[in-house]
Protein backbone atom coordinates (compact mmCIF):
# COMPACT_ATOMS: atom_id res chain seq x y z
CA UNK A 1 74.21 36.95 -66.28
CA UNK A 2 77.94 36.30 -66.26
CA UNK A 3 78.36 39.70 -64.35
CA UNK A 4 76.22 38.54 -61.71
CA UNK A 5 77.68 35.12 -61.48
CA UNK A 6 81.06 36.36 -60.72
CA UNK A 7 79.29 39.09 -58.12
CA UNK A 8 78.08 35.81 -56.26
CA UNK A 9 81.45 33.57 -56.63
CA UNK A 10 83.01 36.87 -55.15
CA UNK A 11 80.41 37.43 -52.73
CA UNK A 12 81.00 33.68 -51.41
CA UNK A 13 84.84 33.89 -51.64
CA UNK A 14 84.73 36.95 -49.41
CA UNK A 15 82.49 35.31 -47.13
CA UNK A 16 84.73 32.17 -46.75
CA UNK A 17 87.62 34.19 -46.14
CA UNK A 18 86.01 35.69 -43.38
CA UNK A 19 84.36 32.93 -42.00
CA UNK A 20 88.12 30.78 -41.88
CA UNK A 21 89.82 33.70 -40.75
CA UNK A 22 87.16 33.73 -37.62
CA UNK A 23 87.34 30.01 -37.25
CA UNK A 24 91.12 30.44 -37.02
CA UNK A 25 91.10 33.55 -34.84
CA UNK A 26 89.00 31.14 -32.23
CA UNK A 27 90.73 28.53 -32.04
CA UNK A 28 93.39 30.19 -30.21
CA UNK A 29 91.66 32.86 -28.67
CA UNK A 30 92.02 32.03 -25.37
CA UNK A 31 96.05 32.37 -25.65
CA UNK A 32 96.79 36.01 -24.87
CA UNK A 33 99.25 37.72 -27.60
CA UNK A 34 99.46 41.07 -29.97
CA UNK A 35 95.90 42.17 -30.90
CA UNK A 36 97.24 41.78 -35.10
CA UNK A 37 98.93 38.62 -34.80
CA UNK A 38 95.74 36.57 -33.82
CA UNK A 39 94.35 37.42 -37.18
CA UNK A 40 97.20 37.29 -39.54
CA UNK A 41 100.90 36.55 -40.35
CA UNK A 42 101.73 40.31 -40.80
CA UNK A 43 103.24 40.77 -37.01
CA UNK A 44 105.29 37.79 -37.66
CA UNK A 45 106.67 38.94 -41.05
CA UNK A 46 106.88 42.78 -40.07
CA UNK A 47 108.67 41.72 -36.83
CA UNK A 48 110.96 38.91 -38.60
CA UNK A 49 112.07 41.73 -41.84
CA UNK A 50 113.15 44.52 -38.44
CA UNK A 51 116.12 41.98 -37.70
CA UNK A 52 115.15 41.91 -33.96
CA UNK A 53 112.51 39.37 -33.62
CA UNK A 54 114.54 37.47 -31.07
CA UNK A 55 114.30 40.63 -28.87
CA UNK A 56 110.64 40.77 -29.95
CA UNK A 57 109.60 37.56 -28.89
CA UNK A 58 111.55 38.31 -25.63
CA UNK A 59 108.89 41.45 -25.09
CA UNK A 60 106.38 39.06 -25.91
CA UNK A 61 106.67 36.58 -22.97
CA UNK A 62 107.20 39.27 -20.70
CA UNK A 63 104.06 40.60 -20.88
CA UNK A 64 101.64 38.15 -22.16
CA UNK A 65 103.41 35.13 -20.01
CA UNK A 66 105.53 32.15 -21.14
CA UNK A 67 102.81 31.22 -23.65
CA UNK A 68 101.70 33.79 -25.93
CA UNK A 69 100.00 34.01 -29.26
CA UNK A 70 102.26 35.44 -32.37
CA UNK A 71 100.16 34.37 -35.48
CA UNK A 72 96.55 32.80 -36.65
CA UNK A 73 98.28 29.38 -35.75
CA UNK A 74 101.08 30.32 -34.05
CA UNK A 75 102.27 30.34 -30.29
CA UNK A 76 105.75 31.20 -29.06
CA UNK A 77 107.09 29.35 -25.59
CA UNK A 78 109.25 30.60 -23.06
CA UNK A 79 109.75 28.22 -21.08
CA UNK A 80 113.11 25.93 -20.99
CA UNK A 81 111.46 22.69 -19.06
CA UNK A 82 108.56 22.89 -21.62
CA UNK A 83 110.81 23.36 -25.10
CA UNK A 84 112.61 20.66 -23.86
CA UNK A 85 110.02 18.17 -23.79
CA UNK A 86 108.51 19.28 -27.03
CA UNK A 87 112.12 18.84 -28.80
CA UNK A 88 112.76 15.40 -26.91
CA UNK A 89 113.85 12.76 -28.69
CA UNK A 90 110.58 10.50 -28.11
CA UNK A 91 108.23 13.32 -28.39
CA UNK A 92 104.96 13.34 -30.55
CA UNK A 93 105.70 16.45 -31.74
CA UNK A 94 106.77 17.16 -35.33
CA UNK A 95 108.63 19.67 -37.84
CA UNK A 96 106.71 22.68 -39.13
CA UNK A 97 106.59 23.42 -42.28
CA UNK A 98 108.61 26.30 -41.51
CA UNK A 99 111.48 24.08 -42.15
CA UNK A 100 110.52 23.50 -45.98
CA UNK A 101 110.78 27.49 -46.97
CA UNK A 102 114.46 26.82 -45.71
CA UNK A 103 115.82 24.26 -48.59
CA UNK A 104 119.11 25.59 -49.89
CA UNK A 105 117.83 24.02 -53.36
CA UNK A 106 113.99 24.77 -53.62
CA UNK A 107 113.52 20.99 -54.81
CA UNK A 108 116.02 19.21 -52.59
CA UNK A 109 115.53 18.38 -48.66
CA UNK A 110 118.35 18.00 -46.46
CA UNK A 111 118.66 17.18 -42.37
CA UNK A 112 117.79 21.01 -41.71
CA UNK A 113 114.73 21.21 -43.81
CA UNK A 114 113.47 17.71 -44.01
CA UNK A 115 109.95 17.13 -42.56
CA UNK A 116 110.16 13.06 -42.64
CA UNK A 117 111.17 11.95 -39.35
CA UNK A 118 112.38 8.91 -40.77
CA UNK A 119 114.68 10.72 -43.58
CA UNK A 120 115.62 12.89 -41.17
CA UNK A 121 117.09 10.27 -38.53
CA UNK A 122 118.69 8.27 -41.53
CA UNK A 123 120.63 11.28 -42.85
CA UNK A 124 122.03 11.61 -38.79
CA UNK A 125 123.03 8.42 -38.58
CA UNK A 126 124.85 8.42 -41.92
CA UNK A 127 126.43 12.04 -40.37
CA UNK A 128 127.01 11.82 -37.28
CA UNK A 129 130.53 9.65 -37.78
CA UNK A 130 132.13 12.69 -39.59
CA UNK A 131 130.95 15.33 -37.57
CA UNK A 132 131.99 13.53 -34.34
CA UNK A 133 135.59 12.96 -35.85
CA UNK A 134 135.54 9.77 -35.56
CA UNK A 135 136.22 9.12 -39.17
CA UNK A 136 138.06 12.51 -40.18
CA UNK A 137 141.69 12.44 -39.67
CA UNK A 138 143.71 15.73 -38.77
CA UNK A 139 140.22 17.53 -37.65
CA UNK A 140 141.99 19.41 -34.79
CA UNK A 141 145.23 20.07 -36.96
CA UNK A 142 142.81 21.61 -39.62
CA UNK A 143 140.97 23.73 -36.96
CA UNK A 144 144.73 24.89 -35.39
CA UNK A 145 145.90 25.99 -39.14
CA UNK A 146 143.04 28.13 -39.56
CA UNK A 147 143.59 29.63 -35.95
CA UNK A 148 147.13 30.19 -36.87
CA UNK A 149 146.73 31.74 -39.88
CA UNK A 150 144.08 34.08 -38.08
CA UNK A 151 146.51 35.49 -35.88
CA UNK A 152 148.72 36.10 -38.56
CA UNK A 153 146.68 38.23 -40.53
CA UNK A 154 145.91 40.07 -37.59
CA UNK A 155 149.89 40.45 -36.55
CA UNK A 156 150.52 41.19 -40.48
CA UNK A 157 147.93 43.66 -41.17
CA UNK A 158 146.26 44.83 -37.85
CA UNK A 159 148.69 45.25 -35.34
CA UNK A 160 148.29 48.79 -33.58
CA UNK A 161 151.29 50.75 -33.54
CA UNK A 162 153.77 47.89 -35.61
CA UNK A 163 156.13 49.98 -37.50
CA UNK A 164 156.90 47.01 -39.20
CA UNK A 165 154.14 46.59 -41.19
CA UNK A 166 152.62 49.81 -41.03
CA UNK A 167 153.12 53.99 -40.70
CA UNK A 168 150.18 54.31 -38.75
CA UNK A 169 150.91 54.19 -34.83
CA UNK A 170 146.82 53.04 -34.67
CA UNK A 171 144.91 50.55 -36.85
CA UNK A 172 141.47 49.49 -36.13
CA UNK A 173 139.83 46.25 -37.40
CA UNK A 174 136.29 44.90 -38.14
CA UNK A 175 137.14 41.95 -35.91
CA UNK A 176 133.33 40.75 -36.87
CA UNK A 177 134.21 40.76 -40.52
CA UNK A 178 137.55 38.64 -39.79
CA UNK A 179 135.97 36.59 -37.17
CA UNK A 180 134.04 34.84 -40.08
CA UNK A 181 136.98 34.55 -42.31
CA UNK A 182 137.94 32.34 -40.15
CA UNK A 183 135.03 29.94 -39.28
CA UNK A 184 134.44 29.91 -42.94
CA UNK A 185 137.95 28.77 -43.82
CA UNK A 186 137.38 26.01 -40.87
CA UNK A 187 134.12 25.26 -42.09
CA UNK A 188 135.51 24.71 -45.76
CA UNK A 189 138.34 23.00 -44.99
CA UNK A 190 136.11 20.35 -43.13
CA UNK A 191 133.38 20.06 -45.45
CA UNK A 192 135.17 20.42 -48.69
CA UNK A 193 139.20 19.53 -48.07
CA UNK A 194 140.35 22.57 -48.86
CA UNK A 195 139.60 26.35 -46.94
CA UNK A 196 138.19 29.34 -49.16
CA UNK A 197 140.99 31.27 -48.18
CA UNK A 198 139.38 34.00 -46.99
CA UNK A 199 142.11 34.83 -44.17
CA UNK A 200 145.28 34.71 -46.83
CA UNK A 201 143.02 36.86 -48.59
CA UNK A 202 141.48 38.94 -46.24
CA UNK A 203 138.57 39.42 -48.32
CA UNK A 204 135.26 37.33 -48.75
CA UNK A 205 136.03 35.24 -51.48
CA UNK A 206 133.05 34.83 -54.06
CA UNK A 207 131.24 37.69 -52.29
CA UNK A 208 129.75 34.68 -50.22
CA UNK A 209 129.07 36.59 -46.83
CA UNK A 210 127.32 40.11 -48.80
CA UNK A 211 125.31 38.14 -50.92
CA UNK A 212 123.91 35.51 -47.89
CA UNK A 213 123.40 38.67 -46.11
CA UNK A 214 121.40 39.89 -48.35
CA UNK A 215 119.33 36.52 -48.85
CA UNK A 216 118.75 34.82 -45.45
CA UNK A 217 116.39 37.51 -44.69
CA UNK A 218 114.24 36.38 -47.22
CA UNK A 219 114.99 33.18 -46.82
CA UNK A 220 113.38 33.12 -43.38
CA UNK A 221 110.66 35.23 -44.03
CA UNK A 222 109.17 33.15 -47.24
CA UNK A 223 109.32 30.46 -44.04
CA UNK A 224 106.81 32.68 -42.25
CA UNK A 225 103.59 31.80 -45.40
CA UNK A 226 103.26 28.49 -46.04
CA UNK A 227 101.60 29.76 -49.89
CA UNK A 228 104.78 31.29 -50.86
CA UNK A 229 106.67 28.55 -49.96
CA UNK A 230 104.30 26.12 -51.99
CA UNK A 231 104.55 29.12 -55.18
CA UNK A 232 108.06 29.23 -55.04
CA UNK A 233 108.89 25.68 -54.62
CA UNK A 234 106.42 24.36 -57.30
CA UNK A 235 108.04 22.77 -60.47
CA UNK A 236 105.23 24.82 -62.21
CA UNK A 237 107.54 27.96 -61.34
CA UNK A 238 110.92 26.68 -61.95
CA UNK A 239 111.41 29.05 -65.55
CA UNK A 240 110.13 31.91 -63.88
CA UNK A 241 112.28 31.14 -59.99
CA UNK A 242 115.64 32.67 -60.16
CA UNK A 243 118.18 29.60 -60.28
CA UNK A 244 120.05 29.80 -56.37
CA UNK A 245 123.04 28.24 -58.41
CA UNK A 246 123.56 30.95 -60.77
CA UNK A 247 123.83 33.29 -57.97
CA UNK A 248 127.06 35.25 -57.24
CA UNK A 249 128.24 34.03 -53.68
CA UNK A 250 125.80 31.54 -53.03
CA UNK A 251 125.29 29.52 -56.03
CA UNK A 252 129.52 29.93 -56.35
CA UNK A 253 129.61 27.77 -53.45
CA UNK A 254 126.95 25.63 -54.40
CA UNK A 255 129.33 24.54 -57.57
CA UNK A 256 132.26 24.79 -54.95
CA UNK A 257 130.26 21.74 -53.40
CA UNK A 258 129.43 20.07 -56.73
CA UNK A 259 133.33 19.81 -57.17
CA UNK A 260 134.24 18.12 -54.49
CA UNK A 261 131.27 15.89 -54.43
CA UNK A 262 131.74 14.55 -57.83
CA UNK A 263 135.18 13.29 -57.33
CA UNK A 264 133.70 11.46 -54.74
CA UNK A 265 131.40 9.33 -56.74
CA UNK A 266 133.10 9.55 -59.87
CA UNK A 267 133.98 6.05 -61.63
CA UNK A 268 137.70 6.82 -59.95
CA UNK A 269 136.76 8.03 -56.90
CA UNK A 270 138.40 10.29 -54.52
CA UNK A 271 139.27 8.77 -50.96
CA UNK A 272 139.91 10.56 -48.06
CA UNK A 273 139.65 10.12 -44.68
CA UNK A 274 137.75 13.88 -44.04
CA UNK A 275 134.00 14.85 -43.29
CA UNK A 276 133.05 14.37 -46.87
CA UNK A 277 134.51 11.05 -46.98
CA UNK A 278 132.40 10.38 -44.08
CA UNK A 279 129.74 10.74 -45.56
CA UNK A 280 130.18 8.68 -48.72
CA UNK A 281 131.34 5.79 -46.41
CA UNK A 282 128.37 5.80 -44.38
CA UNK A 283 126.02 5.95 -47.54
CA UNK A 284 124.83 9.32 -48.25
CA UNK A 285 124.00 9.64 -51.86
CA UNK A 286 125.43 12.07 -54.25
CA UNK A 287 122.58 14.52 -53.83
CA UNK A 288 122.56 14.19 -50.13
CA UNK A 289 126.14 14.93 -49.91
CA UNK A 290 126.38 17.69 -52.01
CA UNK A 291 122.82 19.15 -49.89
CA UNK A 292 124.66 18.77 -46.52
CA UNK A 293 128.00 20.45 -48.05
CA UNK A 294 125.95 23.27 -48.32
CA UNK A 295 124.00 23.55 -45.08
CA UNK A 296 127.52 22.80 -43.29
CA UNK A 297 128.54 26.03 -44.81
CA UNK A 298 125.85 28.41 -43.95
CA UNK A 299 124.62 27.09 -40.55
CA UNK A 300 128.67 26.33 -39.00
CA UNK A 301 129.65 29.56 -40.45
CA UNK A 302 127.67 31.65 -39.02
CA UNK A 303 126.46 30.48 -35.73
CA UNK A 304 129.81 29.71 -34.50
CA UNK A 305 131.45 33.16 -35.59
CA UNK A 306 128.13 35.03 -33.72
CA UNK A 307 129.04 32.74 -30.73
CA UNK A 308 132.91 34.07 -30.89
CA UNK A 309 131.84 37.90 -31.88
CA UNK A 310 128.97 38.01 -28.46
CA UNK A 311 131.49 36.28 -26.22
CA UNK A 312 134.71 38.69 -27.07
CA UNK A 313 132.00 41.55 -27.05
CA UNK A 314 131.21 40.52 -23.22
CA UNK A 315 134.94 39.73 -22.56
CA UNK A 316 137.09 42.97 -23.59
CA UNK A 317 133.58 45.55 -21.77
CA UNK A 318 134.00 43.45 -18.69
CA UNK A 319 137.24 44.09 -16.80
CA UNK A 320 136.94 41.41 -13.95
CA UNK A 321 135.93 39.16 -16.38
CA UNK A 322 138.90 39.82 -18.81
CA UNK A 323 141.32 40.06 -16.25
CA UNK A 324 140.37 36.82 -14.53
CA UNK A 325 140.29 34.86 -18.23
CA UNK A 326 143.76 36.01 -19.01
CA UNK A 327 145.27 35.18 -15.87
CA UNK A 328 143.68 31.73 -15.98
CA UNK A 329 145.49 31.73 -19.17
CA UNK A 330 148.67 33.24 -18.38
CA UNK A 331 148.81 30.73 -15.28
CA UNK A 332 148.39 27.85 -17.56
CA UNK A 333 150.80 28.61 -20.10
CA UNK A 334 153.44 29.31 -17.58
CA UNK A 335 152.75 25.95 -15.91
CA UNK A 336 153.11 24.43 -19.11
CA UNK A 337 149.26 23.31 -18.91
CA UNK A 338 148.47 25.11 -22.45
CA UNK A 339 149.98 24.37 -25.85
CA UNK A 340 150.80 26.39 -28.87
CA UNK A 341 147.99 26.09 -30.24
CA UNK A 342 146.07 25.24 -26.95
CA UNK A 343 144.58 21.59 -27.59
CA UNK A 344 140.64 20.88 -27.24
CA UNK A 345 141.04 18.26 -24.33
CA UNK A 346 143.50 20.41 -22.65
CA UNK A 347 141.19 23.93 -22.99
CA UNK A 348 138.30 21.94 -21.63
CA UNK A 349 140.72 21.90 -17.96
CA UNK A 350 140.23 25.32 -17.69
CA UNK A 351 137.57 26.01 -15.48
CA UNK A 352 137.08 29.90 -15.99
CA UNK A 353 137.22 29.76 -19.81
CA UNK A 354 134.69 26.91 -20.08
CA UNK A 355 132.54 29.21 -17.83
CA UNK A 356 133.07 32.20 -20.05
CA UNK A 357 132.16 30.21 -23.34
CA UNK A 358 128.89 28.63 -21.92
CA UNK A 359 128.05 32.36 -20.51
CA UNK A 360 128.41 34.06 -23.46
CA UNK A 361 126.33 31.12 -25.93
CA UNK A 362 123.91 31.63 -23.16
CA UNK A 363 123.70 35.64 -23.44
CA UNK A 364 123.74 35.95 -26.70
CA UNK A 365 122.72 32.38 -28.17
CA UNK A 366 123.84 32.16 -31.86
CA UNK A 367 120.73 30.24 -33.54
CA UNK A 368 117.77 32.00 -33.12
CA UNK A 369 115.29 30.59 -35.95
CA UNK A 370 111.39 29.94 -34.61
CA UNK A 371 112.03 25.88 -35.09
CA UNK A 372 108.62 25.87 -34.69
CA UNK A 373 107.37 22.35 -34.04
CA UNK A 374 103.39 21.28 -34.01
CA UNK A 375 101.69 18.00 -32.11
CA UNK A 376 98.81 15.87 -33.97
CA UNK A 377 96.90 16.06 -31.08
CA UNK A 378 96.09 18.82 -28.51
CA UNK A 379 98.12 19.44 -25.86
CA UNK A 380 98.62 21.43 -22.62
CA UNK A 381 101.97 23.87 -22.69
CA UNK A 382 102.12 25.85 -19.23
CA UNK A 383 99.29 24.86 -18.39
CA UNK A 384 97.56 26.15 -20.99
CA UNK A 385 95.70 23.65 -24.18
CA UNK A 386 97.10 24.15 -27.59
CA UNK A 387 95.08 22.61 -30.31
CA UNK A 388 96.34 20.13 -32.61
CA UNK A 389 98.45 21.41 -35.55
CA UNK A 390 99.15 24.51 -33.87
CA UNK A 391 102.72 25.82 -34.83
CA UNK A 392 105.08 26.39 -31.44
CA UNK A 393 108.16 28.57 -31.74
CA UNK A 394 110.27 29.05 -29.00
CA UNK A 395 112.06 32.46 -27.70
CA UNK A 396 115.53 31.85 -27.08
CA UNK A 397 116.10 35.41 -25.10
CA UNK A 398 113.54 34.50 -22.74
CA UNK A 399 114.96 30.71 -22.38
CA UNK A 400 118.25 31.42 -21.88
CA UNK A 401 117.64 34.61 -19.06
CA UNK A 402 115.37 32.51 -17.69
CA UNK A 403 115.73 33.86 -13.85
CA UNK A 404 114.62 30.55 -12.17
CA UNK A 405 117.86 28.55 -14.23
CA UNK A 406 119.84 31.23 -13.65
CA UNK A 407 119.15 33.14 -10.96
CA UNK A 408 117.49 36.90 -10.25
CA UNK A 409 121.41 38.54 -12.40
CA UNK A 410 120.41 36.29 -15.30
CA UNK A 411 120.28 39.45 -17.70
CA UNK A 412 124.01 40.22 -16.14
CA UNK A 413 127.12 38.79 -17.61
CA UNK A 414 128.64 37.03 -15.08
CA UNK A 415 130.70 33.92 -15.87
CA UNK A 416 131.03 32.91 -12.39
CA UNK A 417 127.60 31.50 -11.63
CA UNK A 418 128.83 28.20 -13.82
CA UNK A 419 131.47 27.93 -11.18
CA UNK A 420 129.25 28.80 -7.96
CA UNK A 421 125.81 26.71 -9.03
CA UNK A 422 124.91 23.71 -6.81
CA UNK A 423 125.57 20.26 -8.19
CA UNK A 424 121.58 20.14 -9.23
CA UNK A 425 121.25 23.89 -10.62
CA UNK A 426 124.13 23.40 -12.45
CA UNK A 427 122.67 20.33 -14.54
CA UNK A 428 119.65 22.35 -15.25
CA UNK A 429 121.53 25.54 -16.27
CA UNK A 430 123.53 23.16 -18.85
CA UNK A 431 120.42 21.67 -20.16
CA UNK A 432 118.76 25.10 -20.42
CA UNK A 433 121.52 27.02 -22.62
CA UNK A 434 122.66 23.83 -24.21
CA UNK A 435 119.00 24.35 -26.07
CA UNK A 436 120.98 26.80 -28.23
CA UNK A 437 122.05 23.74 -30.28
CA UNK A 438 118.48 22.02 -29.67
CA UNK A 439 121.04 19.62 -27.04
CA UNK A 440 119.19 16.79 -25.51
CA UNK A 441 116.74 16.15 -28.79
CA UNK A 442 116.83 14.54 -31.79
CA UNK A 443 117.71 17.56 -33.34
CA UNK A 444 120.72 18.20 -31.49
CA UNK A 445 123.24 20.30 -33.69
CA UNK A 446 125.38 17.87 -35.56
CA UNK A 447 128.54 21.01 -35.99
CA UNK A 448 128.62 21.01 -31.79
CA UNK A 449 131.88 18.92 -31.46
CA UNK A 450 133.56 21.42 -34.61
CA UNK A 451 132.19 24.34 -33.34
CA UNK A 452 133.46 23.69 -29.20
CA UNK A 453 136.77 22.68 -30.08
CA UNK A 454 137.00 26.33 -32.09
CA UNK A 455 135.60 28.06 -29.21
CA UNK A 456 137.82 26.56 -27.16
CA UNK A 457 140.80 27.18 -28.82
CA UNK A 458 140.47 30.86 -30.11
CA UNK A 459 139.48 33.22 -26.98
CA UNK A 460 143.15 31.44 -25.38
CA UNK A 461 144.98 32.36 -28.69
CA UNK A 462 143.62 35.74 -28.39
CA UNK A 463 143.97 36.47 -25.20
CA UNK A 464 147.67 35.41 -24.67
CA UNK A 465 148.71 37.32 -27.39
CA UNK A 466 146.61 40.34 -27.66
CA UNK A 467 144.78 43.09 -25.77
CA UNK A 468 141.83 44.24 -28.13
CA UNK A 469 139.85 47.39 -27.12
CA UNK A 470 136.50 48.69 -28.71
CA UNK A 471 137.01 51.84 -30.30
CA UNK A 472 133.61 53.10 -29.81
CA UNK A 473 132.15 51.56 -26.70
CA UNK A 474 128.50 53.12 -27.53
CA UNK A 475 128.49 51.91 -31.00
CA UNK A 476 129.80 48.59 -30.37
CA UNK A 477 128.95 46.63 -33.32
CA UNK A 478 125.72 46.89 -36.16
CA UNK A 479 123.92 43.31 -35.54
CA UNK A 480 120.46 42.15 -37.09
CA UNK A 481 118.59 38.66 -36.83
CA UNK A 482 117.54 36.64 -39.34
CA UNK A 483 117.36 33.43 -37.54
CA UNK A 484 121.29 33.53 -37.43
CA UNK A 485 122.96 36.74 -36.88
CA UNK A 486 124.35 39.29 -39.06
CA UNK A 487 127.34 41.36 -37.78
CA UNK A 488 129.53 44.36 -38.29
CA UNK A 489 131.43 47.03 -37.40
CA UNK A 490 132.57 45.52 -34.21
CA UNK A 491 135.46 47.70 -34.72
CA UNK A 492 138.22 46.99 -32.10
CA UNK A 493 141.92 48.23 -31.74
CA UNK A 494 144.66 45.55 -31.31
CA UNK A 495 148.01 45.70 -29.89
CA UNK A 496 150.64 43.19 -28.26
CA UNK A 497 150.26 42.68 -24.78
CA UNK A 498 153.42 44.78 -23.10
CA UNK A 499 154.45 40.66 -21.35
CA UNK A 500 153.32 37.90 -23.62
CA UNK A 501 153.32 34.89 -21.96
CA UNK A 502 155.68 32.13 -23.02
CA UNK A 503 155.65 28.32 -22.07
């Protein structure tokens, strides 16, 4: 009796299965995309674990059209005039829950991985004071000590054919590895008062960068099934989860961020007039601070030294291009236009450089997670209805070579267009790549103003010092996606320049 009660409970579970996997393969049938994906989340997970879904998604659009289908309730959009209106600020649309399975601490939210509106706007508010500067004295001084010291450890240690400091008449560099020293020791200066140190060193300290490159690819693709994240997540598991703050790297600079949080709120609190102290002005709670410590670390790290790495990539294997930006630069140093360091406001005066910085965040956007968002009620997204609840990604490739923003060399690397664009074009093309920090929505990347005035400031401090050559033009660096990038091996050779410009 028992055996055939459990053949019928199996009998009906298999049925169910297959009846709700039909129900969901309808619902979105009518949206063209990979055969697989319309019947389950394997495409998405295969696709995310290869490290080039970005490029994936790109293929996608191409040939299934701006709306495609990449999952049982998934859909991907290419198109920048549409994203934008689902990520506006007084749109109906939501967070996925593809947000929760990216909590630094399983059981805490923070402004990244909150799905309440509400908390989510609150933490902003209480944020966006210290990440705008308006509260943080000696931001820009901080930013220039960390640019400083990155030249030196380049001058000290890489510096091709420096007796000085070395026997060997040619030294290559990882300029990747380095280039994440320093927006780590930016980063950590800001956030916690005091850099890592990982340019002094030249090393990554608490073996921060192996060990989150080894975790943010699982980190995104638990975000893929919403029953993992629920498994792993549940207080039920908490014995059996590994602890994130007993982890070597990571969890170091989790208790990195305890540290500085507790003399904070301590009964003889710490005051200081920095990002963190920011924050406990404005009323972010202990746990809130020490959350957003953390998620300052991993998301301005990363995304800003991928924006430096893709735009020095494009600069030193395009000749015009370098030529032009270090003449701009020469120019302005001679006519005493640039200081040592160059300033923010004075960089921004520089109309070539500000071209080559929005071309090369456009080319090779940083951020590159699905940011999937989903509407209560149905909905029509080129022209085409989504039902309610339905998860919608977008594909940043496709967005930002979008040939109708800019124009039928969008796949080309060609700063000029930002200085030959019509008045109108122009404002769309700086809408459209400005999507790379989710600009124009309530979700607009609260690191912008830190990670702009670093942009602007290190390609000019570079350039007027240095020329840097790949050493192996065909292999030019190893990179793999995982909603942010992960770099190497962009090994480059750097010597003086024969004149270097002086003021």
């Amino acid at each position: 009796m028992l055996l055939i009660v459990a053949a019928v409970a199996l009998a009906l579970a298999i049925v169910y299965s297959i009846a709700r996997s039909i129900a969901s393969y309808q619902r979105l049938a009518h949206i063209p995309g990979p055969r697989w994906a319309a019947w389950t989340d394997f495409w998405l997970v295969r696709n995310q674990l290869s490290g080039k879904l970005n490029f994936k998604l790109h293929d996608i659009n191409s040939r299934y059209g701006d709306l495609a289908r990449i999952g049982p309730n998934w859909v991907v959009c290419g198109d920048p005039g549409e994203i934008r209106r689902i990520w506006a600020a007084r749109s109906s649309y939501k967070r996925a829950y593809w947000y929760r399975g990216l909590r630094m601490d399983p059981y805490r939210d923070s402004t990244f991985s909150t799905l309440d509106d509400a908390v989510h706007n609150e933490l902003r508010t209480k944020m966006l004071p210290g990440y705008g500067g308006k509260d943080v004295d000696g931001l820009h001084e901080a930013i220039d000590a960390q640019v400083a010291a990155f030249v030196k450890l380049l001058e000290d240690k890489y510096l091709a054919g420096n007796p000085a400091k070395s026997h060997l008449p040619y030294r290559t560099v990882d300029i990747a590895r380095k280039v994440q020293f320093f927006t780590l020791d930016v980063i950590s200066k800001l956030a916690f008062g005091d850099a890592f140190g990982c340019l002094a060193a030249d090393a990554d300290m608490f073996d921060y960068i192996k060990t989150t490159e080894h975790t943010l690819p699982i980190f995104v693709t638990v975000a893929l099934l919403p029953w993992m994240i629920d498994l792993l997540q549940s207080p039920y598991m908490r014995p059996l989860v590994p602890n994130v703050r007993n982890m070597v790297g990571f969890g170091t600079v989790m208790g990195l961020a305890q540290q500085a949080v507790d003399g904070r709120y301590s009964e003889k609190p710490v005051v200081k007039r920095d990002m963190l102290g920011s924050f406990v002005k404005h009323g972010l709670s202990r746990d809130e601070a020490e959350g957003e410590a953390m998620v300052q670390i991993v998301a301005g790290s990363d995304t800003t030294a991928t924006a430096i790495r893709a735009t020095l990539l494009y600069i030193i294997t395009n000749p015009q291009v370098y030529a032009r930006l270090q003449r701009e630069i020469d120019e302005g140093v001679r006519a005493g236009r640039i200081s040592s360091p160059i300033s923010d406001a004075e960089a921004r005066r520089f109309p070539y450089l500000q071209a080559v910085i929005r071309e090369g965040m456009r080319m090779w956007p940083p951020a590159t997670g699905l940011l999937p968002k989903f509407s209560a009620t149905d909905d029509i997204i080129c022209g085409v209805r989504v039902p309610a609840g339905t998860s919608v990604a977008w594909a940043p490739w496709t967005v930002m070579h979008n040939k109708a923003v800019f124009g039928e060399d969008s796949y080309q690397f060609r700063p000029e267009r930002w200085l030959d664009a019509p008045p109108e074009q122009l404002r769309v093309m700086e809408q459209t790549a400005m999507l790379g920090f989710a600009g124009g929505s309530r979700y607009e990347c609260l690191g912008k103003n830190v990670a702009m005035i670093e942009l602007n400031k290190i390609f000019v401090e570079l350039l007027r010092r240095f020329d840097i050559v790949l050493v192996d033009p065909t292999q030019p660096w190893n990179s793999t996606n995982a909603a942010i990038f992960i770099q190497s091996d962009m090994n480059v050779r750097i010597t003086r320049r024969e004149e270097v410009v002086e003021a």
